[in-house]
PDB file of N, CA and C in Angstrom:
ATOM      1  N   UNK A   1      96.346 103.097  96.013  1.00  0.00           N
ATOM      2  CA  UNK A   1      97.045 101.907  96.457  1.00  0.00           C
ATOM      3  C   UNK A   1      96.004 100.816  96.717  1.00  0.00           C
ATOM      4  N   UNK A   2      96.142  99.484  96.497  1.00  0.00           N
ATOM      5  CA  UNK A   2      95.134  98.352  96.920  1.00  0.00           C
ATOM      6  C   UNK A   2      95.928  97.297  97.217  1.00  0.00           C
ATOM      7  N   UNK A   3      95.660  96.531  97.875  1.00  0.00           N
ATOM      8  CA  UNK A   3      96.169  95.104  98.840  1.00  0.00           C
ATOM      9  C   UNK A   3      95.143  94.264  98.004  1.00  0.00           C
ATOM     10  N   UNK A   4      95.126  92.695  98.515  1.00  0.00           N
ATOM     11  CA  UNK A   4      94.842  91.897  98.085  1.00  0.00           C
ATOM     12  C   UNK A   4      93.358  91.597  98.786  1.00  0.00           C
ATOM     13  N   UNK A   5      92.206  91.338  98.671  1.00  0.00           N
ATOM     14  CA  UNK A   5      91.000  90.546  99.245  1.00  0.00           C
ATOM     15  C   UNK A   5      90.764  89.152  99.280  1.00  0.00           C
ATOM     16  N   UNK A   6      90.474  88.910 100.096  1.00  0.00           N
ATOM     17  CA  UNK A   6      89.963  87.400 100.703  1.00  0.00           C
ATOM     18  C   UNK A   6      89.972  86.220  99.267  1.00  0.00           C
ATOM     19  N   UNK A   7      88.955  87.440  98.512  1.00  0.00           N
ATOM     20  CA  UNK A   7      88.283  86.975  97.161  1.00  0.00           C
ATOM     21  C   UNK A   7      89.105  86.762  95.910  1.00  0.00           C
ATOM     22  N   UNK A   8      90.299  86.971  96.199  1.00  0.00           N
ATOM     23  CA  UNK A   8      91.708  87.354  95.193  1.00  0.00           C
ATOM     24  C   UNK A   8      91.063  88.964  94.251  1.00  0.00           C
ATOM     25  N   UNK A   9      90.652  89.361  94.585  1.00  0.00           N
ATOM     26  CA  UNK A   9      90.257  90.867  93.889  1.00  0.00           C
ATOM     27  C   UNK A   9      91.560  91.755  94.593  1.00  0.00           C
ATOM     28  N   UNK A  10      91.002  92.733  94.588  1.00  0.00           N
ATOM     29  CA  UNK A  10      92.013  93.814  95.065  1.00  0.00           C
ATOM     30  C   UNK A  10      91.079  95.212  95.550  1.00  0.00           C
ATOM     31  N   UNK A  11      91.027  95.359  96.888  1.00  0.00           N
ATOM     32  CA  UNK A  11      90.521  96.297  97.868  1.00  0.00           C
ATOM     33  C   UNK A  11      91.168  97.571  97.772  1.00  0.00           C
ATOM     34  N   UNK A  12      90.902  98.862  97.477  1.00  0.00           N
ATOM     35  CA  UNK A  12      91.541 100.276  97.633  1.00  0.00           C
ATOM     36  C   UNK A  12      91.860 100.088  99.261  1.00  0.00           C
ATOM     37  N   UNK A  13      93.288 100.274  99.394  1.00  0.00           N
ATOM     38  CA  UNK A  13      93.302 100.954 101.123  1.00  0.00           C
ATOM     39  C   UNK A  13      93.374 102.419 101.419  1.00  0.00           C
ATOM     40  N   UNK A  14      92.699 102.105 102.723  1.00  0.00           N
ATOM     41  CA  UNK A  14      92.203 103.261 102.843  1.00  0.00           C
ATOM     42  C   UNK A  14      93.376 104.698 103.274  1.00  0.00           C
ATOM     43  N   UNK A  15      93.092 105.801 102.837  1.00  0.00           N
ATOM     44  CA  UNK A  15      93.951 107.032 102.688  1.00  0.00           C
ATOM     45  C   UNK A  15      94.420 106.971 104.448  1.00  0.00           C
ATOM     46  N   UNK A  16      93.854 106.359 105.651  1.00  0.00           N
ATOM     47  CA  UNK A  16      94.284 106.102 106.634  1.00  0.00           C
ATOM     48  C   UNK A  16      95.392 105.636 107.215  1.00  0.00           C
ATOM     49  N   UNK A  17      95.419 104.135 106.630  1.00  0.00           N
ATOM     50  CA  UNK A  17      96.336 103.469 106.480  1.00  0.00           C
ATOM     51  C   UNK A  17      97.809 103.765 105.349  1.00  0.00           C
ATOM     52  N   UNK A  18      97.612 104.137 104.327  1.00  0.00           N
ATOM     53  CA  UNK A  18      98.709 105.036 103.713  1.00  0.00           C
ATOM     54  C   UNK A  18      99.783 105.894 104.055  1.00  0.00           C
ATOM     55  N   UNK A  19      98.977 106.896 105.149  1.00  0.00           N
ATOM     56  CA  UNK A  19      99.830 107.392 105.858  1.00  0.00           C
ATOM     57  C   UNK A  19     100.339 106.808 107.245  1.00  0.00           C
ATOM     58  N   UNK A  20     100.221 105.624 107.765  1.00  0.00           N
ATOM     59  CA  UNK A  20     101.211 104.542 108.322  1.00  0.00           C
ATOM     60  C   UNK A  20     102.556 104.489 108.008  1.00  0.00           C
ATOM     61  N   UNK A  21     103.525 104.931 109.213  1.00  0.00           N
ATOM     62  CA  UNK A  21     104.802 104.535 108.869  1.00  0.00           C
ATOM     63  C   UNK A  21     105.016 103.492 109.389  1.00  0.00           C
ATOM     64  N   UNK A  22     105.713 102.919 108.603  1.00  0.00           N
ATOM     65  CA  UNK A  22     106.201 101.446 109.345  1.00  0.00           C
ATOM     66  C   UNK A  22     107.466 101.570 109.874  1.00  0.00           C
ATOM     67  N   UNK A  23     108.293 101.854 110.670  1.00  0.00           N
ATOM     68  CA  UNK A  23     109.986 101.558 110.216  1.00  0.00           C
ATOM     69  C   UNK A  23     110.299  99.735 109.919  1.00  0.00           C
ATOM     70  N   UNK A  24     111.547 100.199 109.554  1.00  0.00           N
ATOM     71  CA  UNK A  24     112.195  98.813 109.238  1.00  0.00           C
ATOM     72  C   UNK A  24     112.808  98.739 110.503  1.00  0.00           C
ATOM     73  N   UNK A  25     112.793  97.425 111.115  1.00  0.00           N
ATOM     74  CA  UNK A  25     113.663  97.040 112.885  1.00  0.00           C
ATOM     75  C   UNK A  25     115.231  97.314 112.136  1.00  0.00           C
ATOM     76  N   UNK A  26     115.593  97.124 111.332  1.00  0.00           N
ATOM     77  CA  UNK A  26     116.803  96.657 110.680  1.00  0.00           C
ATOM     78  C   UNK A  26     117.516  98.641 110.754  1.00  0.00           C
ATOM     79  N   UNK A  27     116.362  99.525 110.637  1.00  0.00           N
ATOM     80  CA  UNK A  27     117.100 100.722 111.090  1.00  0.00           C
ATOM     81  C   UNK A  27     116.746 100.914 112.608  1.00  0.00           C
ATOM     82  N   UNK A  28     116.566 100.252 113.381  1.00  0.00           N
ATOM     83  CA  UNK A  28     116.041 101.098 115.010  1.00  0.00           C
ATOM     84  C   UNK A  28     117.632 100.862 115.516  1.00  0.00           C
ATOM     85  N   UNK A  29     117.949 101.714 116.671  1.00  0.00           N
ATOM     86  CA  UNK A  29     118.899 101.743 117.136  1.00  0.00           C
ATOM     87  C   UNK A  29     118.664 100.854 118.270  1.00  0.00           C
ATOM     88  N   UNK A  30     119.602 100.049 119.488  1.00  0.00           N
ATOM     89  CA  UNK A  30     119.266  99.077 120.483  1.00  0.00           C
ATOM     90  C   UNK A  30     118.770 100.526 121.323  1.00  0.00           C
ATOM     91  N   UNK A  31     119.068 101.526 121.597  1.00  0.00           N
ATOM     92  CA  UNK A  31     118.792 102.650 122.677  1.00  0.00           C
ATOM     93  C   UNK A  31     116.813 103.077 122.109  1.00  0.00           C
ATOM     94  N   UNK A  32     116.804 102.984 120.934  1.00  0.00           N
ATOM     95  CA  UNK A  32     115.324 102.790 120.325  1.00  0.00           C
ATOM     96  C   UNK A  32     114.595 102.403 121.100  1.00  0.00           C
ATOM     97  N   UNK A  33     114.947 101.354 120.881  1.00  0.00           N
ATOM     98  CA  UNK A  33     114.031  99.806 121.152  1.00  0.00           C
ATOM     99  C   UNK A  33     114.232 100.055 122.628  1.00  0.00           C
ATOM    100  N   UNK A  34     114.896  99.706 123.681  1.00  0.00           N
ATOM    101  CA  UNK A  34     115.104  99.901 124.889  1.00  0.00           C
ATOM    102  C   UNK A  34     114.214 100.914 125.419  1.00  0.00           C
ATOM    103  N   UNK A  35     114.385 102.194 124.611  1.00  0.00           N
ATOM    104  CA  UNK A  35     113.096 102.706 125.300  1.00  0.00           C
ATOM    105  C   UNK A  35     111.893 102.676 124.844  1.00  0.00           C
ATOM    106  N   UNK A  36     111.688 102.406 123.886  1.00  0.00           N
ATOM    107  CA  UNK A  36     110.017 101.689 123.209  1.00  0.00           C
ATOM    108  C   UNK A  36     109.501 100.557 124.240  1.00  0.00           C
ATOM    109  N   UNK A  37     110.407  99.227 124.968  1.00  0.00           N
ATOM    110  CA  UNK A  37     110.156  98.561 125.381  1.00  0.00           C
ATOM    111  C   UNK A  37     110.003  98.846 127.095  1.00  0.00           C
ATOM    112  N   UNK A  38     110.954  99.696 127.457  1.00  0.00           N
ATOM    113  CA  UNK A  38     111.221 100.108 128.877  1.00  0.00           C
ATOM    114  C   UNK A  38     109.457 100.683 129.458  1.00  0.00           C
ATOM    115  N   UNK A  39     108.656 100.544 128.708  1.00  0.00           N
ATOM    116  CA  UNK A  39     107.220 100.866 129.196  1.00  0.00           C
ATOM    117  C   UNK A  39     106.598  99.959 129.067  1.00  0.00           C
ATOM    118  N   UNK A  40     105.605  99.894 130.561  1.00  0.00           N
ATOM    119  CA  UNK A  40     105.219  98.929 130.733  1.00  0.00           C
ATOM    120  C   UNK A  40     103.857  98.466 129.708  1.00  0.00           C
ATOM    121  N   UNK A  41     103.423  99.741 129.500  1.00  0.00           N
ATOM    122  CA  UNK A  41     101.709  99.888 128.608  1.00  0.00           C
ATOM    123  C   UNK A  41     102.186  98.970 127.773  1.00  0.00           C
ATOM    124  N   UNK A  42     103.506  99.497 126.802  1.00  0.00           N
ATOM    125  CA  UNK A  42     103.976  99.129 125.519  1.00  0.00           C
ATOM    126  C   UNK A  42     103.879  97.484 125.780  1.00  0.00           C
ATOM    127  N   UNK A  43     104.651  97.164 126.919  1.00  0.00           N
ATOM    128  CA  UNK A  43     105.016  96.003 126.831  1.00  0.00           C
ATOM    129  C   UNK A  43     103.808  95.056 127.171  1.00  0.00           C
ATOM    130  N   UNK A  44     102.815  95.244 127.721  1.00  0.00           N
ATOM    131  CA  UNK A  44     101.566  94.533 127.997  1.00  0.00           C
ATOM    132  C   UNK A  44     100.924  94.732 126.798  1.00  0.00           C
ATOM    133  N   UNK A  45     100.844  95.730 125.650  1.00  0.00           N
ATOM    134  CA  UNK A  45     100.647  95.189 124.411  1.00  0.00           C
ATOM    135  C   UNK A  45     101.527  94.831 123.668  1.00  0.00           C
ATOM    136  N   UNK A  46     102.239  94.530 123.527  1.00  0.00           N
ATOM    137  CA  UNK A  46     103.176  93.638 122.913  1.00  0.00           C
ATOM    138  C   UNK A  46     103.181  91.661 123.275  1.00  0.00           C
ATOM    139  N   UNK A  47     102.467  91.347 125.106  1.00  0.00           N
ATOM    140  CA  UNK A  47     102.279  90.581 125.354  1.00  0.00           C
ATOM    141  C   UNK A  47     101.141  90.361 124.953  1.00  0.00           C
ATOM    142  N   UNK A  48     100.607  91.094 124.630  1.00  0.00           N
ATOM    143  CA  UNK A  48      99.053  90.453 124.403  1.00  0.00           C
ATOM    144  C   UNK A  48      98.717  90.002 122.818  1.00  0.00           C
ATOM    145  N   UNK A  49      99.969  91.096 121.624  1.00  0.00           N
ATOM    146  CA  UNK A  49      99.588  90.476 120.734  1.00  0.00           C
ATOM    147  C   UNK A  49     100.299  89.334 120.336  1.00  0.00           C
ATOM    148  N   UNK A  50     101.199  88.968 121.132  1.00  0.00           N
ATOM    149  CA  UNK A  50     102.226  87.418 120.828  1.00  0.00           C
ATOM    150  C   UNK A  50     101.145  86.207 121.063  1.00  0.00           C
ATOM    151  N   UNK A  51     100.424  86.610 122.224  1.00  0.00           N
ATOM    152  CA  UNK A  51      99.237  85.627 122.154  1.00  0.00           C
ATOM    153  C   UNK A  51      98.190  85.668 121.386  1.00  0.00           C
ATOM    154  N   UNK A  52      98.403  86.114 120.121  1.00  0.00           N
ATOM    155  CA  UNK A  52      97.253  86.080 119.209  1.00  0.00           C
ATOM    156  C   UNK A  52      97.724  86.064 117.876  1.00  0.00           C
ATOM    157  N   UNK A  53      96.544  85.601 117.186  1.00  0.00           N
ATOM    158  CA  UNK A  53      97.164  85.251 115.311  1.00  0.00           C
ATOM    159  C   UNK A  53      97.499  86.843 114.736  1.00  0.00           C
ATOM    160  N   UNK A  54      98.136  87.238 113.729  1.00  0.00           N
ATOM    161  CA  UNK A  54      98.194  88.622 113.040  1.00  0.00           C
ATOM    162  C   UNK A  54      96.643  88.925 112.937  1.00  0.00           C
ATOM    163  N   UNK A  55      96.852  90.330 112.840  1.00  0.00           N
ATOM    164  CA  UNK A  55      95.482  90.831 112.064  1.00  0.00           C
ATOM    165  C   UNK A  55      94.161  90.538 113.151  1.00  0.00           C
ATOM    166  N   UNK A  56      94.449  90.317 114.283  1.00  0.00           N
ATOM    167  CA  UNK A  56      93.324  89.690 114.852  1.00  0.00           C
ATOM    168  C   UNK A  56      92.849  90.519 115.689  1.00  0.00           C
ATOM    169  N   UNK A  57      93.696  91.898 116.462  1.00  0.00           N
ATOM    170  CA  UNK A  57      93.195  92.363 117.183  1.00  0.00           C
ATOM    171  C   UNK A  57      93.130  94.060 116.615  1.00  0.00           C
ATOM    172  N   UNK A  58      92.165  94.782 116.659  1.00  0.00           N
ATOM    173  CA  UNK A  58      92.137  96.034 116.884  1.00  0.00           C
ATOM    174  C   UNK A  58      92.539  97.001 118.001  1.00  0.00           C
ATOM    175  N   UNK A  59      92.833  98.149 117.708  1.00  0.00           N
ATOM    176  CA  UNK A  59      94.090  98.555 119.151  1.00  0.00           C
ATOM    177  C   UNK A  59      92.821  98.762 120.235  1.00  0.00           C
ATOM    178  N   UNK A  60      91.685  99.020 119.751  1.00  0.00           N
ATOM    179  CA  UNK A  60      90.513  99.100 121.048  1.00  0.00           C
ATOM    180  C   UNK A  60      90.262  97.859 122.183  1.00  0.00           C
ATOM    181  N   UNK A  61      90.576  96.659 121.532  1.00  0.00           N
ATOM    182  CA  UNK A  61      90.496  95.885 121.990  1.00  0.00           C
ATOM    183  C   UNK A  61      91.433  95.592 123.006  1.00  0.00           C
ATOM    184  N   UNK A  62      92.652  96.091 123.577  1.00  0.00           N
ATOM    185  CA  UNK A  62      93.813  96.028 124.445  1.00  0.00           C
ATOM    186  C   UNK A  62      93.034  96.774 125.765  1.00  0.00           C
ATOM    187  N   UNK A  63      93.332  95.472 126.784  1.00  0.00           N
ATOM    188  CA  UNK A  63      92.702  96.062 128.132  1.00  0.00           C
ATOM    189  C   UNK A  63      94.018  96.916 128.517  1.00  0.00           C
ATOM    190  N   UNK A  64      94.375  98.049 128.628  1.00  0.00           N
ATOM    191  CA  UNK A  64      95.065  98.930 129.106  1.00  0.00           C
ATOM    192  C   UNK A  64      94.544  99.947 130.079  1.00  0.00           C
ATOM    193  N   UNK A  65      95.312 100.422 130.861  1.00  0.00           N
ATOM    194  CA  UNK A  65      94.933 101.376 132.130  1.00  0.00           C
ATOM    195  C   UNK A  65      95.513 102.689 131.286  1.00  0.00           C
ATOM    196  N   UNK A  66      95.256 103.252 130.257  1.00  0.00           N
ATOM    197  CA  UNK A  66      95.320 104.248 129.951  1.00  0.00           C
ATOM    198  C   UNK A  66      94.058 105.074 128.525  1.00  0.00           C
ATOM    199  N   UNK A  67      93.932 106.029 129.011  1.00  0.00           N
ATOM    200  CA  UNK A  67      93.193 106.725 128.344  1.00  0.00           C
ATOM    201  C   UNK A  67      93.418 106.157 126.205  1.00  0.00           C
ATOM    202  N   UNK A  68      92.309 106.250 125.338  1.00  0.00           N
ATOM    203  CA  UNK A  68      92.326 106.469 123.864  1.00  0.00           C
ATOM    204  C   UNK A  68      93.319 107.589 123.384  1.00  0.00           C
ATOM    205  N   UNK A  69      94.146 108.428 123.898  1.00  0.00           N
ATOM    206  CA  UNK A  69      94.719 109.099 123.097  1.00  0.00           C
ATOM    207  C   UNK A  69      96.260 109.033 122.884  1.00  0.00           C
ATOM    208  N   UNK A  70      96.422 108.611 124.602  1.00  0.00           N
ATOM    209  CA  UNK A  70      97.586 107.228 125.246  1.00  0.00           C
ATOM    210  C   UNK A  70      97.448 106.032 124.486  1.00  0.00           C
ATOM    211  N   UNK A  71      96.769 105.992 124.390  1.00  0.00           N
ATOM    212  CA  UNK A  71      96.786 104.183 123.738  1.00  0.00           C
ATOM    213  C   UNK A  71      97.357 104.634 122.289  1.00  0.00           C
ATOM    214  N   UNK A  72      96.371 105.083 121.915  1.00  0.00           N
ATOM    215  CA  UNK A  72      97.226 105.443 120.023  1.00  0.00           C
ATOM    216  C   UNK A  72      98.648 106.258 120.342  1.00  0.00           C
ATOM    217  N   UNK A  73      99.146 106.944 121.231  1.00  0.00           N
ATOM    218  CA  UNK A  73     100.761 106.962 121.413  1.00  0.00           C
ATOM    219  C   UNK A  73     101.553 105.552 121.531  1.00  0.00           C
ATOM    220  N   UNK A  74     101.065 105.035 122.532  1.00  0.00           N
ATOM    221  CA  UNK A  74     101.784 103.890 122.597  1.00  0.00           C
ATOM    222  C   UNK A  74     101.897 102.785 121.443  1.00  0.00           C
ATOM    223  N   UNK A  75     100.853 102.750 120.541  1.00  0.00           N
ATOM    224  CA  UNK A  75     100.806 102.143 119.046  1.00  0.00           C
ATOM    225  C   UNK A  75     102.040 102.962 118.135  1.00  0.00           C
ATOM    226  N   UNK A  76     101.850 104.144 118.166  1.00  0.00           N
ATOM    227  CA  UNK A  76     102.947 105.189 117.262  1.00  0.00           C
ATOM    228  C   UNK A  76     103.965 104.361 118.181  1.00  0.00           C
ATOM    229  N   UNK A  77     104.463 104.473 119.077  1.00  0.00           N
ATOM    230  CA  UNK A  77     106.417 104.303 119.296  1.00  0.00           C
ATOM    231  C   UNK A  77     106.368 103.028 118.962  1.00  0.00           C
ATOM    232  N   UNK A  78     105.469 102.050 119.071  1.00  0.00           N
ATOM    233  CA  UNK A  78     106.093 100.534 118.489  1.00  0.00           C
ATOM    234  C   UNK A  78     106.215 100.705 117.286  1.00  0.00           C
ATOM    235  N   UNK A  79     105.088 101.133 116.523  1.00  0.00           N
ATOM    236  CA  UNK A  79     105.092 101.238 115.043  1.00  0.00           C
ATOM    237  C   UNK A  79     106.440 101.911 114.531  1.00  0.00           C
ATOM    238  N   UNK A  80     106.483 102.464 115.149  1.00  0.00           N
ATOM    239  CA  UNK A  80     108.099 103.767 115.132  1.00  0.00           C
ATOM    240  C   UNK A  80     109.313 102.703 115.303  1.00  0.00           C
ATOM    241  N   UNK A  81     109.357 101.763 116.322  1.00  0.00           N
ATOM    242  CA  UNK A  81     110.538 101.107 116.420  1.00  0.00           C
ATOM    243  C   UNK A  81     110.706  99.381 116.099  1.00  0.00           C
ATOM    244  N   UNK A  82     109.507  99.489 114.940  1.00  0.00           N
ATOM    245  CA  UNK A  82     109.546  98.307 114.448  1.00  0.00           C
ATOM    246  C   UNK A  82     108.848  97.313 114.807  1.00  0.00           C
ATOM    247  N   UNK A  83     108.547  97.281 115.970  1.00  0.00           N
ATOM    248  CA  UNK A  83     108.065  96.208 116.345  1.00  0.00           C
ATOM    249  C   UNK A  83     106.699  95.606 116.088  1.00  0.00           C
ATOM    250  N   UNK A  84     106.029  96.728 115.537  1.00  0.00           N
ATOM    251  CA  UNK A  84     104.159  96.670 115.086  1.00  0.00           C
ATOM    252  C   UNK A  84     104.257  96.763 114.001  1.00  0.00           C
ATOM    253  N   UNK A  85     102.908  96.475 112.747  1.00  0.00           N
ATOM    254  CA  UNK A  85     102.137  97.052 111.751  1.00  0.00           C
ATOM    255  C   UNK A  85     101.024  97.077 112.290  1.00  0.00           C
ATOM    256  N   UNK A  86     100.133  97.546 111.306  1.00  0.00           N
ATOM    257  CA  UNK A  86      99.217  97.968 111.418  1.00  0.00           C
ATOM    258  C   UNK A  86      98.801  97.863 110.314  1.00  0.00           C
ATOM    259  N   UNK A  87      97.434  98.100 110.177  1.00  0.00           N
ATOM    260  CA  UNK A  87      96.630  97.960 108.654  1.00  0.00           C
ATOM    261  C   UNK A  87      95.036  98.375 109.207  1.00  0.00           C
ATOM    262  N   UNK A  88      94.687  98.979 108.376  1.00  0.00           N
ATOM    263  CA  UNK A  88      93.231  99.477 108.359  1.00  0.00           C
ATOM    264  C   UNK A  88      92.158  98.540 107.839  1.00  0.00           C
ATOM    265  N   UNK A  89      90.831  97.980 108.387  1.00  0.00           N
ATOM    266  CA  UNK A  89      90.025  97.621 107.950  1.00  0.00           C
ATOM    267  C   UNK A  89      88.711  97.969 108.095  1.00  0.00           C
ATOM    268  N   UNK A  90      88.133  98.749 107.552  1.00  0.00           N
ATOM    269  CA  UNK A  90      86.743  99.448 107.604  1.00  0.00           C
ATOM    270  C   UNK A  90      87.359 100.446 109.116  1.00  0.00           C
ATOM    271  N   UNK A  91      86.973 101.120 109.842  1.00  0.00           N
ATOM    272  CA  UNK A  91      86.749 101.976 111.059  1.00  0.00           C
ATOM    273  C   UNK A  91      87.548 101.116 111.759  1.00  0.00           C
ATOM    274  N   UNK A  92      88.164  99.948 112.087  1.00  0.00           N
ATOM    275  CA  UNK A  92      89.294  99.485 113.125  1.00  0.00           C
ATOM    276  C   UNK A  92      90.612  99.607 112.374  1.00  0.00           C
ATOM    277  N   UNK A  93      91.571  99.805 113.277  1.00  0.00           N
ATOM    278  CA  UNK A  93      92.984  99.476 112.791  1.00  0.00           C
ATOM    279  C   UNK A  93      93.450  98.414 113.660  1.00  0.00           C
ATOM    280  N   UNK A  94      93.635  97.076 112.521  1.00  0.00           N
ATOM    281  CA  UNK A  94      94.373  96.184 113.196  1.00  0.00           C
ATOM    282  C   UNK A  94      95.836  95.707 113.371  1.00  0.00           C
ATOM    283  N   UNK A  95      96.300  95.178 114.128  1.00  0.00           N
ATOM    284  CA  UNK A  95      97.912  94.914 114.771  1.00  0.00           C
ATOM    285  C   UNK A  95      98.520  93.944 114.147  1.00  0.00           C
ATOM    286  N   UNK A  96      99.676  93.572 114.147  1.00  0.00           N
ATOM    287  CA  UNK A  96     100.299  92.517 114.110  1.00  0.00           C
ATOM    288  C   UNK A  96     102.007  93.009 114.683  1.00  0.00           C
ATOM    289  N   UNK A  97     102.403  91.849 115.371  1.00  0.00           N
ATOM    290  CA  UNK A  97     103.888  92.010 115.859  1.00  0.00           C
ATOM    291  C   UNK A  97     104.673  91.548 115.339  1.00  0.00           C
ATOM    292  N   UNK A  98     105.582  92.246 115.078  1.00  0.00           N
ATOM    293  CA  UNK A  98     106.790  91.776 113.413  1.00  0.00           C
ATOM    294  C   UNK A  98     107.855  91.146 114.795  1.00  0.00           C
ATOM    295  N   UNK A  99     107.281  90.298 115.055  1.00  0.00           N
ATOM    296  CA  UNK A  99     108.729  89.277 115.754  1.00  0.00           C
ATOM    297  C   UNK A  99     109.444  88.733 115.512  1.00  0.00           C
ATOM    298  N   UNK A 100     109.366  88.236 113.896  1.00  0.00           N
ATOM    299  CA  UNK A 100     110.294  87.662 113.256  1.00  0.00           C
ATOM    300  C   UNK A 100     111.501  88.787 112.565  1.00  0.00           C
ATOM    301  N   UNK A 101     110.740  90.052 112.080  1.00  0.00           N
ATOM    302  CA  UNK A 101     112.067  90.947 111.637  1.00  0.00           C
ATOM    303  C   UNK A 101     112.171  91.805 112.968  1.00  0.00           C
ATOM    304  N   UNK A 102     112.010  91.530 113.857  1.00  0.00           N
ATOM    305  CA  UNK A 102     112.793  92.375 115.349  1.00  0.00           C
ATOM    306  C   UNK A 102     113.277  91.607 115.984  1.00  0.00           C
ATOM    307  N   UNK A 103     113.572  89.897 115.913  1.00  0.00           N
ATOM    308  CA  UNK A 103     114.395  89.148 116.438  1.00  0.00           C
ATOM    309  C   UNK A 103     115.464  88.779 115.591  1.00  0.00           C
ATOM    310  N   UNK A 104     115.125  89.314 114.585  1.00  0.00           N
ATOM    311  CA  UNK A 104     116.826  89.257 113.171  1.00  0.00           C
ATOM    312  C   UNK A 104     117.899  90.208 113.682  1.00  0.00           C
ATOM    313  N   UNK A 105     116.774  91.520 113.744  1.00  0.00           N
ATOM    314  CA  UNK A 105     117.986  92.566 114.218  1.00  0.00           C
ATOM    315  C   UNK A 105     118.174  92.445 115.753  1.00  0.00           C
ATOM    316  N   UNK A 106     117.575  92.274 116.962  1.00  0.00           N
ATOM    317  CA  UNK A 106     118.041  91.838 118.298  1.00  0.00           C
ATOM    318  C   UNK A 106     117.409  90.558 118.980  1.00  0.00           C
ATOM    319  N   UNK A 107     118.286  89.954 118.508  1.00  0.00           N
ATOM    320  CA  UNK A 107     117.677  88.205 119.165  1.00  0.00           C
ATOM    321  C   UNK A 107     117.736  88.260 120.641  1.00  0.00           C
ATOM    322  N   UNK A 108     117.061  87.528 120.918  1.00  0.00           N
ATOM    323  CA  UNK A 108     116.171  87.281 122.098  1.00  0.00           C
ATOM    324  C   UNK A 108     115.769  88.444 122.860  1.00  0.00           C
ATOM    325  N   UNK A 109     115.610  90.227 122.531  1.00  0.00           N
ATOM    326  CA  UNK A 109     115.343  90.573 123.167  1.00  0.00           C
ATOM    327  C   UNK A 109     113.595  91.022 123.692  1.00  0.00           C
ATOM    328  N   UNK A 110     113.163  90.521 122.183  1.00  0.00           N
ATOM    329  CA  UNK A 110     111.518  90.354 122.696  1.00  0.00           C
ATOM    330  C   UNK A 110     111.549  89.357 123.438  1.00  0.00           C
ATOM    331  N   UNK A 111     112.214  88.064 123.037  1.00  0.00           N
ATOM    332  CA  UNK A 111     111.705  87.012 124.439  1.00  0.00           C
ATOM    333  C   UNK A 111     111.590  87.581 125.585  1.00  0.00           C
ATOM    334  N   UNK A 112     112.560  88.046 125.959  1.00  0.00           N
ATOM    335  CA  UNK A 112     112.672  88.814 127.703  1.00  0.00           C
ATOM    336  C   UNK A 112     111.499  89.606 127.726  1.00  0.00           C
ATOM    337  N   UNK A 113     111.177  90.269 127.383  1.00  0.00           N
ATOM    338  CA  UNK A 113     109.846  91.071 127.165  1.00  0.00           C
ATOM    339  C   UNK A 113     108.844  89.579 127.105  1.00  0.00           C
ATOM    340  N   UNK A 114     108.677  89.246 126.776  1.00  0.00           N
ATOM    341  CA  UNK A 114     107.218  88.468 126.309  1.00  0.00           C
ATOM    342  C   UNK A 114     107.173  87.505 127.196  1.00  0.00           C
ATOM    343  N   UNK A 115     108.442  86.794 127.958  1.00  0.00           N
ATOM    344  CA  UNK A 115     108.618  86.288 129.369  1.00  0.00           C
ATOM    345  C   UNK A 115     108.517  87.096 130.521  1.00  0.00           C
ATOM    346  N   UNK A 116     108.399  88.191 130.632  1.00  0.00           N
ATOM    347  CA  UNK A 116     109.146  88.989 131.692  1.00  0.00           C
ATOM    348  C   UNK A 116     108.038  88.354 132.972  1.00  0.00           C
ATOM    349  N   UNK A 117     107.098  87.876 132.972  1.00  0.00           N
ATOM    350  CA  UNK A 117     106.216  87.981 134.014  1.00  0.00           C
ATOM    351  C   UNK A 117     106.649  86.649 134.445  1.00  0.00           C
ATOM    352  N   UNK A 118     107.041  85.420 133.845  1.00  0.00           N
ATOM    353  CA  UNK A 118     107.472  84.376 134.145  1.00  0.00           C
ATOM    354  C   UNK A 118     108.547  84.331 135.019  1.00  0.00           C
ATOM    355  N   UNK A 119     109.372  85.369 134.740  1.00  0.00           N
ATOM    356  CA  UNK A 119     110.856  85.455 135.911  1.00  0.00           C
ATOM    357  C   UNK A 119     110.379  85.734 137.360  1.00  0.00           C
TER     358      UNK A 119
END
């Protein structure tokens, strides 16, 4: 499999990233998502990557109060309920938050999440 490079060439991705599931939001159930979001870890990364461009952060980079093996769980259930990708680049795996296809299938309920500290 290869993606596209900077250079318009085409990069092999890596056998890492391949086995990435993505779901589609368009299959998560609202009871899904509710509990993907009902955690707080989840949801402090989820705030953290709304404040940032795609592709920009690696999951190491998330100040979280939980252990490396916790942290890559909490990446699996978003990735699981739509709300993340992911993509491999050399030894990091970087993020991005599909907010646009998880506010098709439940509008406004990332806002509440991504506000919640404002209330």
């Amino acid at each position: 499999m290869t993606q596209p490079t900077a250079a318009g060439g085409q990069a092999r991705t890596p056998a890492r990233t391949q086995s990435l599931t993505h779901r589609d939001p368009a299959q998560v159930s609202l009871q899904d998502a509710l509990d993907a979001l009902g955690d707080p870890v989840r949801r402090c990364i989820l705030r953290t990557l709304a404040d940032h461009p795609d592709w920009t952060l690696p999951c190491g980079s998330f100040d979280v109060p939980v252990s490396a093996a916790t942290r890559s769980h909490h990446f699996a259930v978003l990735r699981a309920t739509g709300l993340l990708e992911q993509r491999d680049t050399g030894p990091r795996r970087f993020n991005r938050l599909r907010r646009a296809e998880f506010d098709r299938r439940f509008p406004g309920l990332l806002d509440l999440i991504l506000h919640e500290d404002a209330h």
